[in-house]
C-alpha atoms as a PDB file:
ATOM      1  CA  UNK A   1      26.029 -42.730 -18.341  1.00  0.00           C
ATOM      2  CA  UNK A   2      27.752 -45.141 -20.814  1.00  0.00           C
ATOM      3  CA  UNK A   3      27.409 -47.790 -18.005  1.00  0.00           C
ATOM      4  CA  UNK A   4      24.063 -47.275 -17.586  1.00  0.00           C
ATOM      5  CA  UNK A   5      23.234 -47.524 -21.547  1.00  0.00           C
ATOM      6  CA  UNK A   6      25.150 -50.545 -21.763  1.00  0.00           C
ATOM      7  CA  UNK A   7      22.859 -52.021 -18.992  1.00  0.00           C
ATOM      8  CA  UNK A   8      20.025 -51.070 -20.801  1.00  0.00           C
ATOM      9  CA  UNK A   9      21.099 -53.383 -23.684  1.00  0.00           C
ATOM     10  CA  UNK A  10      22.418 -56.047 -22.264  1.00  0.00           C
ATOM     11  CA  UNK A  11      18.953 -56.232 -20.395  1.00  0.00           C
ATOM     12  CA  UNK A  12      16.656 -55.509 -23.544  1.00  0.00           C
ATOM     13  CA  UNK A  13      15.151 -59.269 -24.363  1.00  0.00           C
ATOM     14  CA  UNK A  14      16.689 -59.274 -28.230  1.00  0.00           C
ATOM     15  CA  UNK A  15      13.769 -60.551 -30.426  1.00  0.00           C
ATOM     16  CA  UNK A  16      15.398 -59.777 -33.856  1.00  0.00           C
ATOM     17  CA  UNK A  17      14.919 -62.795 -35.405  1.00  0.00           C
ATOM     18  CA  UNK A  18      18.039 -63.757 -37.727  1.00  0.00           C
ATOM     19  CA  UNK A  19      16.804 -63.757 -41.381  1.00  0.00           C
ATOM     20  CA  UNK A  20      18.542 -66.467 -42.251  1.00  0.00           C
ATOM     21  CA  UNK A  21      17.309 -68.174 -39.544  1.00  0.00           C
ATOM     22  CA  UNK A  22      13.908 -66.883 -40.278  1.00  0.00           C
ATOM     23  CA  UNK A  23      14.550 -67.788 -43.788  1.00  0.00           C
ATOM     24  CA  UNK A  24      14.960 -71.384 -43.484  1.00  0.00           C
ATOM     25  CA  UNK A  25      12.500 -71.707 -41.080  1.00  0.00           C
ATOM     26  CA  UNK A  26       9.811 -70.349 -43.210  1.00  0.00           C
ATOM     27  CA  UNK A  27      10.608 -72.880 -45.668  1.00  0.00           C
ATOM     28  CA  UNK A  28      10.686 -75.744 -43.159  1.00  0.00           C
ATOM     29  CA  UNK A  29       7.453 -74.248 -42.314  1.00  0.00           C
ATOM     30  CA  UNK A  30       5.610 -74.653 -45.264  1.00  0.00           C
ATOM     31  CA  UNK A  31       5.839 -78.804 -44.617  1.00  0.00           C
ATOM     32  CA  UNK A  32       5.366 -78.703 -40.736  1.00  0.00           C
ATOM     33  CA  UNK A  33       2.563 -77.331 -38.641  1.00  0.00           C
ATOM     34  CA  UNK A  34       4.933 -77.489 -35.804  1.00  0.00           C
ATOM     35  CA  UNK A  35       7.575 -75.406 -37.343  1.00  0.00           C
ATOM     36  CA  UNK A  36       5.293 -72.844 -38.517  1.00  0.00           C
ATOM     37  CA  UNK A  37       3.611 -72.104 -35.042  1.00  0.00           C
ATOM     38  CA  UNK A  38       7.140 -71.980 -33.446  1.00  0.00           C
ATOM     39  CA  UNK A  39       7.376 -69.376 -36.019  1.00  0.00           C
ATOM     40  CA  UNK A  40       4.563 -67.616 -35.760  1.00  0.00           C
ATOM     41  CA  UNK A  41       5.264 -67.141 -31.814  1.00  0.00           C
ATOM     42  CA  UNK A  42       8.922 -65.798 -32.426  1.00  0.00           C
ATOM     43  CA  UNK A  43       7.711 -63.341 -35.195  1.00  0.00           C
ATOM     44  CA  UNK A  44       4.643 -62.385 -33.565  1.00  0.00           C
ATOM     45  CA  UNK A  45       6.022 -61.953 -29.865  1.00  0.00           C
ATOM     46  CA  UNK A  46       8.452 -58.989 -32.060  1.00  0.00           C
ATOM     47  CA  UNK A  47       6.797 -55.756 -31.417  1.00  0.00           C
ATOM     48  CA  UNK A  48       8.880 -53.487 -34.060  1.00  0.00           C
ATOM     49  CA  UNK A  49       8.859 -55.882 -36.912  1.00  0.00           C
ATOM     50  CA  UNK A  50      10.822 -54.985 -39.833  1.00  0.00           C
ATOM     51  CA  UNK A  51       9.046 -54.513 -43.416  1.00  0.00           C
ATOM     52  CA  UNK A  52      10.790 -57.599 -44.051  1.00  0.00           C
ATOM     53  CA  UNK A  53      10.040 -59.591 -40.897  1.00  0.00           C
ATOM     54  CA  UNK A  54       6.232 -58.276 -41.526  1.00  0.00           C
ATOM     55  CA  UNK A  55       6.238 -60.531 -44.750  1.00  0.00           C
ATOM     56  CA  UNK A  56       7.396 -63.547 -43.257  1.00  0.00           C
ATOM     57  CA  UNK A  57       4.674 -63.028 -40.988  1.00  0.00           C
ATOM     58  CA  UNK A  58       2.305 -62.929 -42.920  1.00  0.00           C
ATOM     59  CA  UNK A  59       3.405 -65.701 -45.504  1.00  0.00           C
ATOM     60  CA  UNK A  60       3.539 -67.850 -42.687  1.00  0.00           C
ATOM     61  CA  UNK A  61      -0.146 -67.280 -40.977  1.00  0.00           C
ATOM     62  CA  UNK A  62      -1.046 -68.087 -44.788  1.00  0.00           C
ATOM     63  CA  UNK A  63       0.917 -71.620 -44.454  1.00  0.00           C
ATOM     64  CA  UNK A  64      -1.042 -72.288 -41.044  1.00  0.00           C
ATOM     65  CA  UNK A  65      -4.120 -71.767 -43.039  1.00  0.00           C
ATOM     66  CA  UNK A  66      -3.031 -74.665 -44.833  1.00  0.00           C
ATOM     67  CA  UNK A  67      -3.008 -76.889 -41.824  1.00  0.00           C
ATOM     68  CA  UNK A  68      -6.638 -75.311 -40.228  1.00  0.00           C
ATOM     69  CA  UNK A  69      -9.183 -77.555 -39.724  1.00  0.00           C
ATOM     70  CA  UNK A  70     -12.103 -75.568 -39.962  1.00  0.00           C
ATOM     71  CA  UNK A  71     -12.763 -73.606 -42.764  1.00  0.00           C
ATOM     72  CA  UNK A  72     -13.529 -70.809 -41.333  1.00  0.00           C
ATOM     73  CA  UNK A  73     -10.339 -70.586 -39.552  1.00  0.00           C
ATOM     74  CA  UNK A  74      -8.555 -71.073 -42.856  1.00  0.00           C
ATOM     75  CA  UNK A  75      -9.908 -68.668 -44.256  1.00  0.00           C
ATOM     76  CA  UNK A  76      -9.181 -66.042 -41.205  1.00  0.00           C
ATOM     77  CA  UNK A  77      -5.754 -66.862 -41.223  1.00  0.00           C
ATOM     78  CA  UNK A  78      -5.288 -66.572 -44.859  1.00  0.00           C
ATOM     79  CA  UNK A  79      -7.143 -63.087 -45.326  1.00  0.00           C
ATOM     80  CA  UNK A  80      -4.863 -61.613 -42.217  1.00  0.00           C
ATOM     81  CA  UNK A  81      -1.707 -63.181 -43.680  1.00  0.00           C
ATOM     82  CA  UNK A  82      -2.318 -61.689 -46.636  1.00  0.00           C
ATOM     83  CA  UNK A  83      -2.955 -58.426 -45.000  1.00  0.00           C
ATOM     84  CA  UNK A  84       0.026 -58.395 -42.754  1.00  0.00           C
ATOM     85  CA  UNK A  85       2.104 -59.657 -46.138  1.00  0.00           C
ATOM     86  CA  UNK A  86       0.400 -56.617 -48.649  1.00  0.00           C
ATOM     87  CA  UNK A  87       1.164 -54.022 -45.724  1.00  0.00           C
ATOM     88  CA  UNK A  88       4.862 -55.216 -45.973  1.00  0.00           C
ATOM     89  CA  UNK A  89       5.049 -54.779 -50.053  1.00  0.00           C
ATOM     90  CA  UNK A  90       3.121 -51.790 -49.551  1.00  0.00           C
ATOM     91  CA  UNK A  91       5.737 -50.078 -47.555  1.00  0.00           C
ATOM     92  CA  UNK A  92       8.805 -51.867 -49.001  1.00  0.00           C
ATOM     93  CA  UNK A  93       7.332 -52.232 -53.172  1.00  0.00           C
ATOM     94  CA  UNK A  94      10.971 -52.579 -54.398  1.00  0.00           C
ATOM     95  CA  UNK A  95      12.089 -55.486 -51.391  1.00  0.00           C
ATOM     96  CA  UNK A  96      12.688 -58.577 -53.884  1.00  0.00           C
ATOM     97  CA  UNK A  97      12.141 -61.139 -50.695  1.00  0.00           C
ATOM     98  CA  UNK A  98       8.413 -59.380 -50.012  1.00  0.00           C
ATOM     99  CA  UNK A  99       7.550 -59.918 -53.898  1.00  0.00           C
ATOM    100  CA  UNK A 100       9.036 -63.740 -53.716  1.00  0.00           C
ATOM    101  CA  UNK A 101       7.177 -64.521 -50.607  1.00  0.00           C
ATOM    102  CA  UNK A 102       3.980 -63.713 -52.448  1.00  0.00           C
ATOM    103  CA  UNK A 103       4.652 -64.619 -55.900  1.00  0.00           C
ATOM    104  CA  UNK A 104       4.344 -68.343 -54.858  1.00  0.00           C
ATOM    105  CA  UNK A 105       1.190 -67.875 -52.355  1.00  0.00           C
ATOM    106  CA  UNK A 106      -0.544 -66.690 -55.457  1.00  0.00           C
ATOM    107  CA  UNK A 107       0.763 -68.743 -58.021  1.00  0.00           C
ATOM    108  CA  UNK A 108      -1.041 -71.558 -55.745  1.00  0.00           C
ATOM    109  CA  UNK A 109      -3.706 -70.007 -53.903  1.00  0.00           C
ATOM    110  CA  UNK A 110      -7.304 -71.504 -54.635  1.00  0.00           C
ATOM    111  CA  UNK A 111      -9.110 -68.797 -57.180  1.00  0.00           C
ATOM    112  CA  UNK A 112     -11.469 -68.552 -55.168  1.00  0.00           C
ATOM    113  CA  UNK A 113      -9.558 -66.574 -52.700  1.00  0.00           C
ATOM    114  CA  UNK A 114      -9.228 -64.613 -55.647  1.00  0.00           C
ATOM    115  CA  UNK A 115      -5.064 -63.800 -54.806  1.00  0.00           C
ATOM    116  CA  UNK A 116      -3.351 -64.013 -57.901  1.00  0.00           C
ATOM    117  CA  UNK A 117      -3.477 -60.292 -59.224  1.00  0.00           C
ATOM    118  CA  UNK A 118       0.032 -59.744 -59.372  1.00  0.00           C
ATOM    119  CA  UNK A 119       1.225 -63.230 -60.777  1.00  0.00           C
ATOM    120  CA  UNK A 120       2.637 -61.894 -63.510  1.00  0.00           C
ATOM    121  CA  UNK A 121       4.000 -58.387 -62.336  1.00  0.00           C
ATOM    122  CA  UNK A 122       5.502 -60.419 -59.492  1.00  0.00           C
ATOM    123  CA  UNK A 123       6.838 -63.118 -62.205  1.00  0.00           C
ATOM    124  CA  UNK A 124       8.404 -60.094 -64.101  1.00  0.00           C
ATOM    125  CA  UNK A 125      10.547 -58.691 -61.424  1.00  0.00           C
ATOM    126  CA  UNK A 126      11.748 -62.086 -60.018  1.00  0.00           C
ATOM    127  CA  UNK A 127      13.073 -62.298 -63.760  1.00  0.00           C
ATOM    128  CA  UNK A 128      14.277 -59.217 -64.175  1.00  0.00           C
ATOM    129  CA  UNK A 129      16.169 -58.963 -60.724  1.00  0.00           C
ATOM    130  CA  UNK A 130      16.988 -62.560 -59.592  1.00  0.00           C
ATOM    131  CA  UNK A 131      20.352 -61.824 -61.211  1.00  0.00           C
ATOM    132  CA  UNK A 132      21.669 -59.056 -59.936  1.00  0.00           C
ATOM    133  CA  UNK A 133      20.973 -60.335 -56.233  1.00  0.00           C
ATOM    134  CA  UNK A 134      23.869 -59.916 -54.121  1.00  0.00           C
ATOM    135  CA  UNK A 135      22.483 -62.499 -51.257  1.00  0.00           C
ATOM    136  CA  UNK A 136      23.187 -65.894 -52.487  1.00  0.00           C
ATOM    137  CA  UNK A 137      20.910 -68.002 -50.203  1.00  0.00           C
ATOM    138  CA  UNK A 138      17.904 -65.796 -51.198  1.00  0.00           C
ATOM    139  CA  UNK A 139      19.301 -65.805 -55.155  1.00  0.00           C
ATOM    140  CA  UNK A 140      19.687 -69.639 -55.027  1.00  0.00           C
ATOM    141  CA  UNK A 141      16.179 -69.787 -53.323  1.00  0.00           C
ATOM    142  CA  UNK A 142      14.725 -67.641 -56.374  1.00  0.00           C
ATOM    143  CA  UNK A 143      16.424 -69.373 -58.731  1.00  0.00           C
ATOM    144  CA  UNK A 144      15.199 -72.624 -57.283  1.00  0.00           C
ATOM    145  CA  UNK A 145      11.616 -72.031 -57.203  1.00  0.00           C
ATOM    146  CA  UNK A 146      11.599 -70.391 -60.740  1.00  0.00           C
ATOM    147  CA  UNK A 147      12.942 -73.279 -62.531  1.00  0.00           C
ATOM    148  CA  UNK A 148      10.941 -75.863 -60.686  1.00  0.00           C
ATOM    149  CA  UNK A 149       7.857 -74.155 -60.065  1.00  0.00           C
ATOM    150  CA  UNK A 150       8.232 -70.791 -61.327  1.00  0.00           C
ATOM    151  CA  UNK A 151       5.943 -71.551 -64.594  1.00  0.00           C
ATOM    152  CA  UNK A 152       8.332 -70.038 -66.927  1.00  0.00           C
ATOM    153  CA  UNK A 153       8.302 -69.299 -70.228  1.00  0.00           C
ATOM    154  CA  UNK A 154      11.287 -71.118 -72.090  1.00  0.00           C
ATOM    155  CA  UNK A 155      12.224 -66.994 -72.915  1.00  0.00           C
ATOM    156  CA  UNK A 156      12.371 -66.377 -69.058  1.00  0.00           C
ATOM    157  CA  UNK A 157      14.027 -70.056 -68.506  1.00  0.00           C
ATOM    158  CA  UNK A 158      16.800 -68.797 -70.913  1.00  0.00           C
ATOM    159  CA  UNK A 159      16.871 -64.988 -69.354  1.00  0.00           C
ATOM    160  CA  UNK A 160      17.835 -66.576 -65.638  1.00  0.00           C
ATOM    161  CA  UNK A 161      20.712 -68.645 -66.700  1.00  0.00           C
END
């Protein structure tokens, strides 16, 4: 019986994509149309995504948006991303990485896609919590982003270091 199990394994295709891995290729993503449909075929050919790996998905058919030529195929790709990415903080509201991922997308979504409703409830947390992150890529990531693009308040530039 153990023999067989072990098969069973060893024969499973293993689509868990890394999160580091996924990590840094999200962010290559956001620069390269080639990166993000690479990723978009490993995340999507996942059938039990994680809350987590949901996000990423999502995020990411919001960056190939970005590089749509039509705009009606923009606009598809943003509204499911953001779908996909909502269903992830929906099920997973306290997951830091799911509130990062969309902090930025709204902070520089075009109003009239009218996504920026938790800008500043998003903002608050990533404040609140970037510090007591125990994952330092994702921490340095936050941290990054906050104090480059983060549009801070000099009171939240002071609270994160």
């Amino acid at each position: 019986m153990l023999y067989l199990f072990s098969c069973l394994i060893l024969l499973t295709p293993k689509f868990d994509k890394d999160l580091l891995t996924m990590r840094a290729e999200y962010y290559q993503a956001i620069n390269s149309e080639e990166i993000a449909v690479k990723l978009d075929k490993e995340l999507g050919a996942i059938s039990n995504k994680t809350f987590l790996q949901m996000g990423y998905f999502g995020a990411n058919k919001m960056i190939l948006a970005k590089f749509a030529f039509w705009p009606n195929t923009k606009y598809a790709l943003f509204v499911e991303g953001k779908a996909i990415l909502e269903e992830a903080i929906k099920n997973d509201p306290k997951n830091i990485e799911l509130i990062f991922l969309r902090y930025p997308v709204q902070l520089n979504a075009p109003s009239i896609l009218d996504y920026n409703q938790n800008v500043a409830s998003d903002k608050k947390t990533l404040v609140n919590e970037v510090k007591s992150i125990k994952d330092k890529d994702l921490k340095s990531r936050i941290l990054v982003f906050l104090l480059s693009d983060g549009k801070l308040t000099e009171a939240e530039r002071k609270a994160i270091q």
